[in-house]
Each structure stands twice: as structure tokens, then as C-alpha cells.
C-alpha atoms as a PDB file:
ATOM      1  CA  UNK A   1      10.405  22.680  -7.791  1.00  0.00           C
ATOM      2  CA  UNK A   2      10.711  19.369  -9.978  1.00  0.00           C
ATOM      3  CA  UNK A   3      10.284  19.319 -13.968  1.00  0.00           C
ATOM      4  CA  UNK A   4       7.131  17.801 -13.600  1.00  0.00           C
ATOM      5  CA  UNK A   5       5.565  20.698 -11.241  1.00  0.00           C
ATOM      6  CA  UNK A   6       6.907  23.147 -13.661  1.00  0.00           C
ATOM      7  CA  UNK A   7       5.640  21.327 -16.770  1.00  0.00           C
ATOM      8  CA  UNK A   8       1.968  21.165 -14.941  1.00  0.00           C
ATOM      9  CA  UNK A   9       2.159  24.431 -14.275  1.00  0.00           C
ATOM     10  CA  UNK A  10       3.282  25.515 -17.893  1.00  0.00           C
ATOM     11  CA  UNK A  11       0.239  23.429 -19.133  1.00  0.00           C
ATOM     12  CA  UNK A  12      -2.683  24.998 -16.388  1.00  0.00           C
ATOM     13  CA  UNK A  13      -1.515  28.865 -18.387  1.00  0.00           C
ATOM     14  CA  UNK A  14      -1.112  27.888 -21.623  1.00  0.00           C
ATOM     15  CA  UNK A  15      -4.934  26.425 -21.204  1.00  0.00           C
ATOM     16  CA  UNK A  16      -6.226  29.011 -19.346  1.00  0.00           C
ATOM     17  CA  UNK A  17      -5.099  31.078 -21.392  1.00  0.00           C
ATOM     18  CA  UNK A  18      -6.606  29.596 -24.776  1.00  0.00           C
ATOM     19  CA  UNK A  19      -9.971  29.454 -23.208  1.00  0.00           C
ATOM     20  CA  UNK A  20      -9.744  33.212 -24.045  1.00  0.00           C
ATOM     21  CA  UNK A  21      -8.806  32.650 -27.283  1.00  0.00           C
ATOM     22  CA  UNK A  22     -11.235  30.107 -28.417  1.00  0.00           C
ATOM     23  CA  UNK A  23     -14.155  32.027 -28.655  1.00  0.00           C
ATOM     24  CA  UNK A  24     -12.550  34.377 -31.175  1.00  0.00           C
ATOM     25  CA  UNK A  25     -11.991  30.902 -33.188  1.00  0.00           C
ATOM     26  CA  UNK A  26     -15.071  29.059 -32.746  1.00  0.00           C
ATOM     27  CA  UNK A  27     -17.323  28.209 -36.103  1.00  0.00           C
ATOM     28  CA  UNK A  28     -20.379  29.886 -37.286  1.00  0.00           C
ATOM     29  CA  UNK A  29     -22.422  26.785 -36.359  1.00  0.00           C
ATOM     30  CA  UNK A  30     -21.530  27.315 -32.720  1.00  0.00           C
ATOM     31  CA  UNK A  31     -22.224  31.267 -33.212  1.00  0.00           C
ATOM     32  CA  UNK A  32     -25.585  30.380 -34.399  1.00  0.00           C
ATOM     33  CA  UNK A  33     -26.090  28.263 -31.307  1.00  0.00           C
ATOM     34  CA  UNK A  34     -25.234  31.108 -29.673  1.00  0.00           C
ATOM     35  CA  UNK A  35     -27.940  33.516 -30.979  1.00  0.00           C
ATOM     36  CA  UNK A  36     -30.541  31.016 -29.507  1.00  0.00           C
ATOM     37  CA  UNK A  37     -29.699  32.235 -26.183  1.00  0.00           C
ATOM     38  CA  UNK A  38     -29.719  35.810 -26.977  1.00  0.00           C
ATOM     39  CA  UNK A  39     -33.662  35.671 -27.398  1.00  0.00           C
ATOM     40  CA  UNK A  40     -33.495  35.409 -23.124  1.00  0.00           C
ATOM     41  CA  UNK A  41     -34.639  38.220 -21.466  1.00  0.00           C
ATOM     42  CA  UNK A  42     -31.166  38.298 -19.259  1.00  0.00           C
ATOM     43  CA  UNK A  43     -29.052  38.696 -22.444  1.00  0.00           C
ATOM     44  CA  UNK A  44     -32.340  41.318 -24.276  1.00  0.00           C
ATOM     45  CA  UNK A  45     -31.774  43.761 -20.938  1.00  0.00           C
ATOM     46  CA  UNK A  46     -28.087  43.693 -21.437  1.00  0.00           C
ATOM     47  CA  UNK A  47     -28.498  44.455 -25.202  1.00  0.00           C
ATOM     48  CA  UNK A  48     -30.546  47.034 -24.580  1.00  0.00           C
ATOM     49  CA  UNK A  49     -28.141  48.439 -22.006  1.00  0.00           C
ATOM     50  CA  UNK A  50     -25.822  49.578 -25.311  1.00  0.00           C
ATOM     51  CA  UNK A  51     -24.020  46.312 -25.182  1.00  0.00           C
ATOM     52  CA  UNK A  52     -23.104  44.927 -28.579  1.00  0.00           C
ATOM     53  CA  UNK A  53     -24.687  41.464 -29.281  1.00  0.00           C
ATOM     54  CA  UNK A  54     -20.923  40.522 -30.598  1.00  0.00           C
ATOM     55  CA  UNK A  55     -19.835  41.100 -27.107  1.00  0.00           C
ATOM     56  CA  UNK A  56     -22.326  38.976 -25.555  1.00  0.00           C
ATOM     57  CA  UNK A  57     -21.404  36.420 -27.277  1.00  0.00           C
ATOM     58  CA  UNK A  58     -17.973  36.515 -27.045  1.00  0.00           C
ATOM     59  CA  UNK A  59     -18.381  36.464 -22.877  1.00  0.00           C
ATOM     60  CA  UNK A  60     -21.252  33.946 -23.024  1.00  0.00           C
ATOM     61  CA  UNK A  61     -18.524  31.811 -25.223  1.00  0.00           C
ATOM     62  CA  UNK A  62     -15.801  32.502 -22.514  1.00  0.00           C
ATOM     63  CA  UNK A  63     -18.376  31.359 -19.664  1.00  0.00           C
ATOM     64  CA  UNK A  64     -18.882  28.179 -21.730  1.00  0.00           C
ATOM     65  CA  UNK A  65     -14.944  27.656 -21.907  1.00  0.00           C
ATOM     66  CA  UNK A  66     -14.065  28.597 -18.704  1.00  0.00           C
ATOM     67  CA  UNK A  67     -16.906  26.117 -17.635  1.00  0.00           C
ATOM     68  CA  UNK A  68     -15.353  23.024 -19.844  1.00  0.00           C
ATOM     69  CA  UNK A  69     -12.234  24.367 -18.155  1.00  0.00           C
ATOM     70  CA  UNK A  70     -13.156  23.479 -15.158  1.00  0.00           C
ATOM     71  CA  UNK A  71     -14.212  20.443 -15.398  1.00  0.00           C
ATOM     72  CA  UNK A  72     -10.838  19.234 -17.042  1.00  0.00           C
ATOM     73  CA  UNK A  73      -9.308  20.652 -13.814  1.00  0.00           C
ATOM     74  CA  UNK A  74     -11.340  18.570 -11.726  1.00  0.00           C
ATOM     75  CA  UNK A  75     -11.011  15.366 -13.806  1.00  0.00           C
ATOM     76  CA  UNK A  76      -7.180  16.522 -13.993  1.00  0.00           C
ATOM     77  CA  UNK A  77      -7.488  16.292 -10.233  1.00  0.00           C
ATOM     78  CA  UNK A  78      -9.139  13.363 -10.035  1.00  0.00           C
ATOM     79  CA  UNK A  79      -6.651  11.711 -12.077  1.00  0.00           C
ATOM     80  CA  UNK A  80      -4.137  13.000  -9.473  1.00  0.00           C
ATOM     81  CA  UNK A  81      -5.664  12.065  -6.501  1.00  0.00           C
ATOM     82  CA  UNK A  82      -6.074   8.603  -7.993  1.00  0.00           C
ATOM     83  CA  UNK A  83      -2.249   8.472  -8.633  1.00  0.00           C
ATOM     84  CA  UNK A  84      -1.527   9.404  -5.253  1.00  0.00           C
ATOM     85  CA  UNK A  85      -3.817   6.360  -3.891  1.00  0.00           C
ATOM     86  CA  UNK A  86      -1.604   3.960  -6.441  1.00  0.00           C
ATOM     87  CA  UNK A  87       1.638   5.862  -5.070  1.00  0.00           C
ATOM     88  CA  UNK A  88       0.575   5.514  -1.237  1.00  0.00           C
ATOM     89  CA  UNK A  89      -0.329   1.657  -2.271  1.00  0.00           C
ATOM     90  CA  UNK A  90       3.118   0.695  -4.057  1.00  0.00           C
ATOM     91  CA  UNK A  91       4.726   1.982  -0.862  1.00  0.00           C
ATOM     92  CA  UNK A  92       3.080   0.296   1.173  1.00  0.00           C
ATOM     93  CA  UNK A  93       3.294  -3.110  -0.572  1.00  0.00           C
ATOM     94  CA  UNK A  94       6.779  -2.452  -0.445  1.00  0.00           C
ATOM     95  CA  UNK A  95       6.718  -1.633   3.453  1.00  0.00           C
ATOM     96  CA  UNK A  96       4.955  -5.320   3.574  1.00  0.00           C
ATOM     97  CA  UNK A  97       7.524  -7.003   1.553  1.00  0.00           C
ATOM     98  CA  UNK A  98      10.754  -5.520   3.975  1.00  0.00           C
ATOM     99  CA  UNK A  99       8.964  -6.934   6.999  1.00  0.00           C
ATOM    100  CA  UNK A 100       8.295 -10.059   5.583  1.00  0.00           C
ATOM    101  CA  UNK A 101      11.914 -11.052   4.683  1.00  0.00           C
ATOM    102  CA  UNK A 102      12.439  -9.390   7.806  1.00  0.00           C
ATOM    103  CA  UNK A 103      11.056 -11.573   9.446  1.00  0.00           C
ATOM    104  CA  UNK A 104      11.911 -14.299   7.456  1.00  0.00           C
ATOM    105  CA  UNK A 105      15.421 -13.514   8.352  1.00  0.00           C
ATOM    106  CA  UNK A 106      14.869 -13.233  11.905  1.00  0.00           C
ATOM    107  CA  UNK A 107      13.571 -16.319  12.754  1.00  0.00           C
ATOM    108  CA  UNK A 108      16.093 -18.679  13.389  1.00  0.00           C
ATOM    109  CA  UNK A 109      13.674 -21.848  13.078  1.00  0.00           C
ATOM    110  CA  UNK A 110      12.909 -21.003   9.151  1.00  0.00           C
ATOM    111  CA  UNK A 111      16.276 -20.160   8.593  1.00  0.00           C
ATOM    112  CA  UNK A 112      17.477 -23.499   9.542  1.00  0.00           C
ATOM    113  CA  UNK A 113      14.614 -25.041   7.486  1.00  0.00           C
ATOM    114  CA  UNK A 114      15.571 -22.772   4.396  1.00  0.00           C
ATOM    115  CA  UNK A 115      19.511 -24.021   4.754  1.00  0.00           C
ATOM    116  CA  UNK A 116      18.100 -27.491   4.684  1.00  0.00           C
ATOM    117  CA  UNK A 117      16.011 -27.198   1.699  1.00  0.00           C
ATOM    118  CA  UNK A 118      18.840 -25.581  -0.291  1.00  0.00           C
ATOM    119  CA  UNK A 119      20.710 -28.611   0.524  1.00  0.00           C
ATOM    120  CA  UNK A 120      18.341 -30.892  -0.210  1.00  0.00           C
ATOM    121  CA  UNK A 121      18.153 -28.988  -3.573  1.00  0.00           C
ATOM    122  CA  UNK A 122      21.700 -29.146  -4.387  1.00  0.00           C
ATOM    123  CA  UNK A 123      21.997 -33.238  -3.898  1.00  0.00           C
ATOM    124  CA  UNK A 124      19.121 -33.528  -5.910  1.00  0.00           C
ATOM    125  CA  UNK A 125      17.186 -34.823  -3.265  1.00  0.00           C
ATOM    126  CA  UNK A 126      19.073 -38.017  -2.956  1.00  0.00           C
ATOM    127  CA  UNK A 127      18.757 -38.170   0.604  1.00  0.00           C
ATOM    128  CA  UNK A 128      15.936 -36.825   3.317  1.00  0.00           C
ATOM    129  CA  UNK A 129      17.810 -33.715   5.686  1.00  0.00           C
ATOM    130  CA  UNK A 130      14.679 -33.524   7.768  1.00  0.00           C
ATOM    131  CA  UNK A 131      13.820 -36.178  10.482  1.00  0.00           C
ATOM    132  CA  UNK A 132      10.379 -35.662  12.533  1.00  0.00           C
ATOM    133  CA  UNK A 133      11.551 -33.396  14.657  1.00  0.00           C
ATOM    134  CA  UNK A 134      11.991 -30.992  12.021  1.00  0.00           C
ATOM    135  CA  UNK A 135       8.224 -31.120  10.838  1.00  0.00           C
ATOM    136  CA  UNK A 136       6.836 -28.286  13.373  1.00  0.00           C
ATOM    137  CA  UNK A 137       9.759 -26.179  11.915  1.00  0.00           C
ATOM    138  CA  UNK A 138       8.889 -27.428   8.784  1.00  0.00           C
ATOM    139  CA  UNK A 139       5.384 -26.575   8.795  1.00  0.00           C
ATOM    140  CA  UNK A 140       6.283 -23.179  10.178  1.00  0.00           C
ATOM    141  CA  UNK A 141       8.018 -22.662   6.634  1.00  0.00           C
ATOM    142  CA  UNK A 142       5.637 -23.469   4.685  1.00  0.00           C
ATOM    143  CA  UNK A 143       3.085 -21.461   7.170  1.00  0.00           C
ATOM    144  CA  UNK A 144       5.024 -18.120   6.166  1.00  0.00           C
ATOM    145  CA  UNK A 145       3.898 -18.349   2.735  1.00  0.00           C
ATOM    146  CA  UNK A 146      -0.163 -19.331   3.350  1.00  0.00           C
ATOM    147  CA  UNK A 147      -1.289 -15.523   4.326  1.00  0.00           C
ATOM    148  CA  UNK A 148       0.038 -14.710   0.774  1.00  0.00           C
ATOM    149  CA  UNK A 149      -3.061 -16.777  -1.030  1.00  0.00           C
ATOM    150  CA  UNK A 150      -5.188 -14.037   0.751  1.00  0.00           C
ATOM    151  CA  UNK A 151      -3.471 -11.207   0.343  1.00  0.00           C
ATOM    152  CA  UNK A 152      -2.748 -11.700  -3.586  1.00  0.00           C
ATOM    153  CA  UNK A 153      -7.104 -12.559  -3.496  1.00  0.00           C
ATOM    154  CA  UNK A 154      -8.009  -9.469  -2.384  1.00  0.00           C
ATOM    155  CA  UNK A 155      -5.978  -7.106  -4.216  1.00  0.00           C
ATOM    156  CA  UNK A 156      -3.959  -5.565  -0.986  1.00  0.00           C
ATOM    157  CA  UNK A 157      -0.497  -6.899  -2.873  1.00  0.00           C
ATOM    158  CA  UNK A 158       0.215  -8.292  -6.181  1.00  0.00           C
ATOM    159  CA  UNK A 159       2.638 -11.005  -7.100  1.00  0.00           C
ATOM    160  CA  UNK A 160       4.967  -8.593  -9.001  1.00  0.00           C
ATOM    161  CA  UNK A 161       5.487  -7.209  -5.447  1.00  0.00           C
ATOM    162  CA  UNK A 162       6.180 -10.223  -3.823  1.00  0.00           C
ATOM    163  CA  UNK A 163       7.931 -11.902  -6.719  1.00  0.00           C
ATOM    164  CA  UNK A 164      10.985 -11.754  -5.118  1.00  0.00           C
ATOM    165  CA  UNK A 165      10.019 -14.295  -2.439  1.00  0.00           C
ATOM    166  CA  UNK A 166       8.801 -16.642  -4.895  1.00  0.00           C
ATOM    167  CA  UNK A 167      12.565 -18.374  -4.627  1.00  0.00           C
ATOM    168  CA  UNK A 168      12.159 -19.580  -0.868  1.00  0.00           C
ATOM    169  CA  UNK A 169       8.304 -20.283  -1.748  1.00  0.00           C
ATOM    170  CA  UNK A 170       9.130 -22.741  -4.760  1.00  0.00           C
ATOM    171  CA  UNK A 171      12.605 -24.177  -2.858  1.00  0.00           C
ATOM    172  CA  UNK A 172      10.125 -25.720  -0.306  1.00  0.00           C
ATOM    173  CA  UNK A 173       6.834 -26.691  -2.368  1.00  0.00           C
ATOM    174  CA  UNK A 174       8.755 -28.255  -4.930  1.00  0.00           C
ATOM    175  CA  UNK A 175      10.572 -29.623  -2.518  1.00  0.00           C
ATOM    176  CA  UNK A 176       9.674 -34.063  -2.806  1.00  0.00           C
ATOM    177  CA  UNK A 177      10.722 -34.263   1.128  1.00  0.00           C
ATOM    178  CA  UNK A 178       8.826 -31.141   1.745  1.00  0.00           C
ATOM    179  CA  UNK A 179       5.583 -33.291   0.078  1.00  0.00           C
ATOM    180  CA  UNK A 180       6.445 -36.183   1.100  1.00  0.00           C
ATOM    181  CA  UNK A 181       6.149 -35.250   5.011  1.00  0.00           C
ATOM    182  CA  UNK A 182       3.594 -32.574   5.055  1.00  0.00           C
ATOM    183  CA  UNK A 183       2.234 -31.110   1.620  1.00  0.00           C
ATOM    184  CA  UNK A 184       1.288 -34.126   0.425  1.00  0.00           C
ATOM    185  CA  UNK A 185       1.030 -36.800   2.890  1.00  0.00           C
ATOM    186  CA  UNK A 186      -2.772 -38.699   2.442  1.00  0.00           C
ATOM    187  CA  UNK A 187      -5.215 -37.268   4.055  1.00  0.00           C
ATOM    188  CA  UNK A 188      -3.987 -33.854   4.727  1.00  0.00           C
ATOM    189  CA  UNK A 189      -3.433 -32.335   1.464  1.00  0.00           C
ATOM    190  CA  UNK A 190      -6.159 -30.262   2.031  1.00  0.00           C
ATOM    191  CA  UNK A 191      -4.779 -28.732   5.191  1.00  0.00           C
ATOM    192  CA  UNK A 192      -2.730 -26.990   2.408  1.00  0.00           C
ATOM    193  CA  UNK A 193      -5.303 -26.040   0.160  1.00  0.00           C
ATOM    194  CA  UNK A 194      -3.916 -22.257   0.572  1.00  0.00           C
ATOM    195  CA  UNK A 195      -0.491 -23.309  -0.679  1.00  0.00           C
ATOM    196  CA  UNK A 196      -1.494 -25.449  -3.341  1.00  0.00           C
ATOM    197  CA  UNK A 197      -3.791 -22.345  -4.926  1.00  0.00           C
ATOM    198  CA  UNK A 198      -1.048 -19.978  -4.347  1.00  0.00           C
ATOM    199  CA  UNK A 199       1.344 -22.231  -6.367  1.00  0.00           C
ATOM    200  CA  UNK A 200      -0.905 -22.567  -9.201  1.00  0.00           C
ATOM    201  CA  UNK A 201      -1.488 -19.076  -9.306  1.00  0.00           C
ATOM    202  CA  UNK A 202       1.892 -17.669  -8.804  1.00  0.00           C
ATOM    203  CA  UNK A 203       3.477 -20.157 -11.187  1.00  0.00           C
ATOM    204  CA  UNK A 204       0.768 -18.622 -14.012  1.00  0.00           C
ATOM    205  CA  UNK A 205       1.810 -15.252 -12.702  1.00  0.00           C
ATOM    206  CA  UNK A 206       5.763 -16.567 -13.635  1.00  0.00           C
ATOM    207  CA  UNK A 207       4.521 -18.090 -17.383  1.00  0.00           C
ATOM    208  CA  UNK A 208       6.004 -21.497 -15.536  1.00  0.00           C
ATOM    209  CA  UNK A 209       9.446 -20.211 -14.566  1.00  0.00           C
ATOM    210  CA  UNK A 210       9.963 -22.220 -11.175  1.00  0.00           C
ATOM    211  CA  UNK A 211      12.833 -23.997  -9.793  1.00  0.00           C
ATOM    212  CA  UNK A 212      12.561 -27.926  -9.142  1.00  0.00           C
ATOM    213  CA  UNK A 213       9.879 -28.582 -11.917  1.00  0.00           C
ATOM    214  CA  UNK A 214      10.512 -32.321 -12.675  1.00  0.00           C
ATOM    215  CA  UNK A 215       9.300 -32.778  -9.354  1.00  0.00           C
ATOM    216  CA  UNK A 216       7.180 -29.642  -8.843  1.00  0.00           C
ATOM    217  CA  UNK A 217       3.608 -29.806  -6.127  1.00  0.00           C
ATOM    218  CA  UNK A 218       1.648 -29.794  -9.280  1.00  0.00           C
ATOM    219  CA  UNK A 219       2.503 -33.328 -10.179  1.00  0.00           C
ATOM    220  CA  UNK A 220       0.579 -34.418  -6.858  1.00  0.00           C
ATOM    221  CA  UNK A 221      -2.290 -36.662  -7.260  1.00  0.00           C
ATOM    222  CA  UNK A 222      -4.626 -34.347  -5.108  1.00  0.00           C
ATOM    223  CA  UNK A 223      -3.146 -31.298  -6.640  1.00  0.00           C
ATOM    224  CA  UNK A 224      -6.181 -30.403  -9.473  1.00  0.00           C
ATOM    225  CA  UNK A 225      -8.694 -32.175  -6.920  1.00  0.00           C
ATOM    226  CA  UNK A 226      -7.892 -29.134  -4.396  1.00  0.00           C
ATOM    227  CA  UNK A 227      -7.457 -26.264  -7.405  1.00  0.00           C
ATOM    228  CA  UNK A 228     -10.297 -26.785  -9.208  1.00  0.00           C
ATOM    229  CA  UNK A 229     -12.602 -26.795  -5.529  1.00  0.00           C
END
């Protein structure tokens, strides 16, 4: 048994426990409110039964605790279930994230396309690594990352669980060949539309912390054209 099992148990007797001690503690106001109810005919037969009114009130007080009681075990195990959802969730985002890089890793087409771009990053883009017979490869890539837009949209990940992809993301979107050839290349821009939201949105998410930003997909001139739509 962990420390937190034993410290929830500790807490369920050490409240069960003082809803049998309350009553003894509770203020004449509530006492009064009590006497209300002994007018009922339920509590007059028990009275008359040789049951002291004192006593009645004492268990009609523990019925009213153990009531209250309760209900802060079921919101208690609402609040549990709900945690277990959030659990079942992270692990699953994180099951998500190990077969995407796995499969990132595993295809040999992106991983020449990733080499490239770190090249291309490293010469400062002086010079164009990718001829057209890279583009299908190229738009592969970029391809990967387009799902994500969705995913992030509907709540079934979050960037902070994805975050560490956002490297290989921003290597090829801030990448000028990258735009140049397919991003940004008239006419088409909007066959990225995906991209282009998911770079606003994850560079937001980062407070502007990307790689390549003097020459960053932002600076396009279609780029708040497609965001703001």
C-alpha cells in the first residue's frame, strides 16, 4: 500500500468518525432547528415510547451528518474518477507521441528530408539541398505534421505533449527552401492552410521561442490571409 492509499484511508476514519462527534458540538441555533422536527408524529411516537427528546436529537443530528457525509464521499469519488480519466488521457497522449517519432524514425524518406533540412540550417541556407525530385519526399515531411492542427483542435492532445516535436516541425516551416518549393509557392499556399494555423498556434503556445525566425513562415505574404480565414 502507497502513502497516498494510507493517507486516504487515515482521512475516510478520522471523518467518519467526527460525524459522531459533531452533533455533541453543534450550536443552539441548529438545536432549535432541530425541535421543529420533533412536532412530527414519527419523532412524538418515539418520545412517547420513553425515549428522551435529547436523544432524538442527537440521532436525528447523526442522520443529518452521516447524510452530508455521504455526499462528500461521492463528490470525493467523483473527483477520483475524474483524475483517473486525466491519468488514462496523459498516457495515452504519451502512447501517441512514441508512435509518432516512431514512425518518424522509421521512415527512411523523412529521415533523409530531416538530414537535409538540418543542413540547410547549418549553411544558413546559402544554397538549395533539395532538387524536384525531392518535393514528394518533401511534402511527405511536412504531411507528418498536418494531422497535428486537428488533433491540438479538438482537445485529444495538447501542445505541451507534443512539444517535443516542435524542433523537426519548425526546422522545415521555417525552412526558406522548404517555402520556397511547396509552403509558399503562389497559388498553393492554401493547400497548407493546416500547417500555417498550426504554426501560428504552436509558436503562441512557445511565447515565440522557434528556431529560424529571421526567416520564419509567418513572414509570408499569404500567411495572415490564411490565419485569420
Amino acid at each position: 500500500m502507497n502513502s497516498t492509499n494510507k493517507y486516504l484511508i487515515i482521512v475516510f476514519f478520522v471523518v467518519f468518525i467526527a460525524m459522531f462527534l459533531l452533533p455533541s458540538l453543534t450550536t443552539d441555533s441548529f438545536n432549535k432547528l432541530i425541535l421543529l422536527y420533533s412536532y412530527s408524529d414519527d419523532i412524538k411516537a418515539d418520545v412517547a415510547n420513553s425515549q428522551s427528546l435529547d436523544t432524538m436529537k442527537y440521532i436525528f443530528k447523526v442522520d443529518i451528518f452521516l447524510e452530508l457525509f455521504s455526499k462528500v464521499i461521492g463528490a470525493l469519488s467523483l473527483i477520483g474518477l475524474l483524475y483517473q480519466f486525466s491519468r488514462e488521457k496523459n498516457i495515452k497522449e504519451a502512447e501517441l507521441v512514441l508512435d509518432i517519432n516512431t514512425n518518424f524514425l522509421s521512415n527512411s524518406d523523412i529521415k533523409k528530408i530531416y538530414i537535409m533540412l538540418e543542413e540547410s540550417k547549418n549553411i544558413g541556407h546559402k544554397t538549395n539541398p533539395f532538387t524536384n525530385d525531392d518535393i514528394i519526399d518533401m511534402a511527405n515531411y511536412l504531411s507528418f505534421f498536418e494531422p497535428f492542427y486537428e488533433l491540438v483542435q479538438r482537445k485529444v492532445i495538447s501542445f505541451q505533449t507534443i512539444d517535443q516535436l516542435a524542433y523537426r516541425f519548425f526546422l522545415a516551416v521555417n525552412n526558406r527552401h522548404m517555402q520556397e518549393m511547396l509552403l509558399c509557392k503562389p497559388g498553393k499556399e492554401i493547400a497548407w492552410k493546416d500547417l500555417y494555423k498550426l504554426h501560428y498556434l504552436w509558436k503562441k503556445h512557445r511565447n515565440n521561442d522557434v528556431w529560424q525566425g529571421e526567416i520564419e513562415l509567418s513572414h509570408s505574404e499569404k500567411y495572415q490571409e490564411i490565419i485569420d480565414n
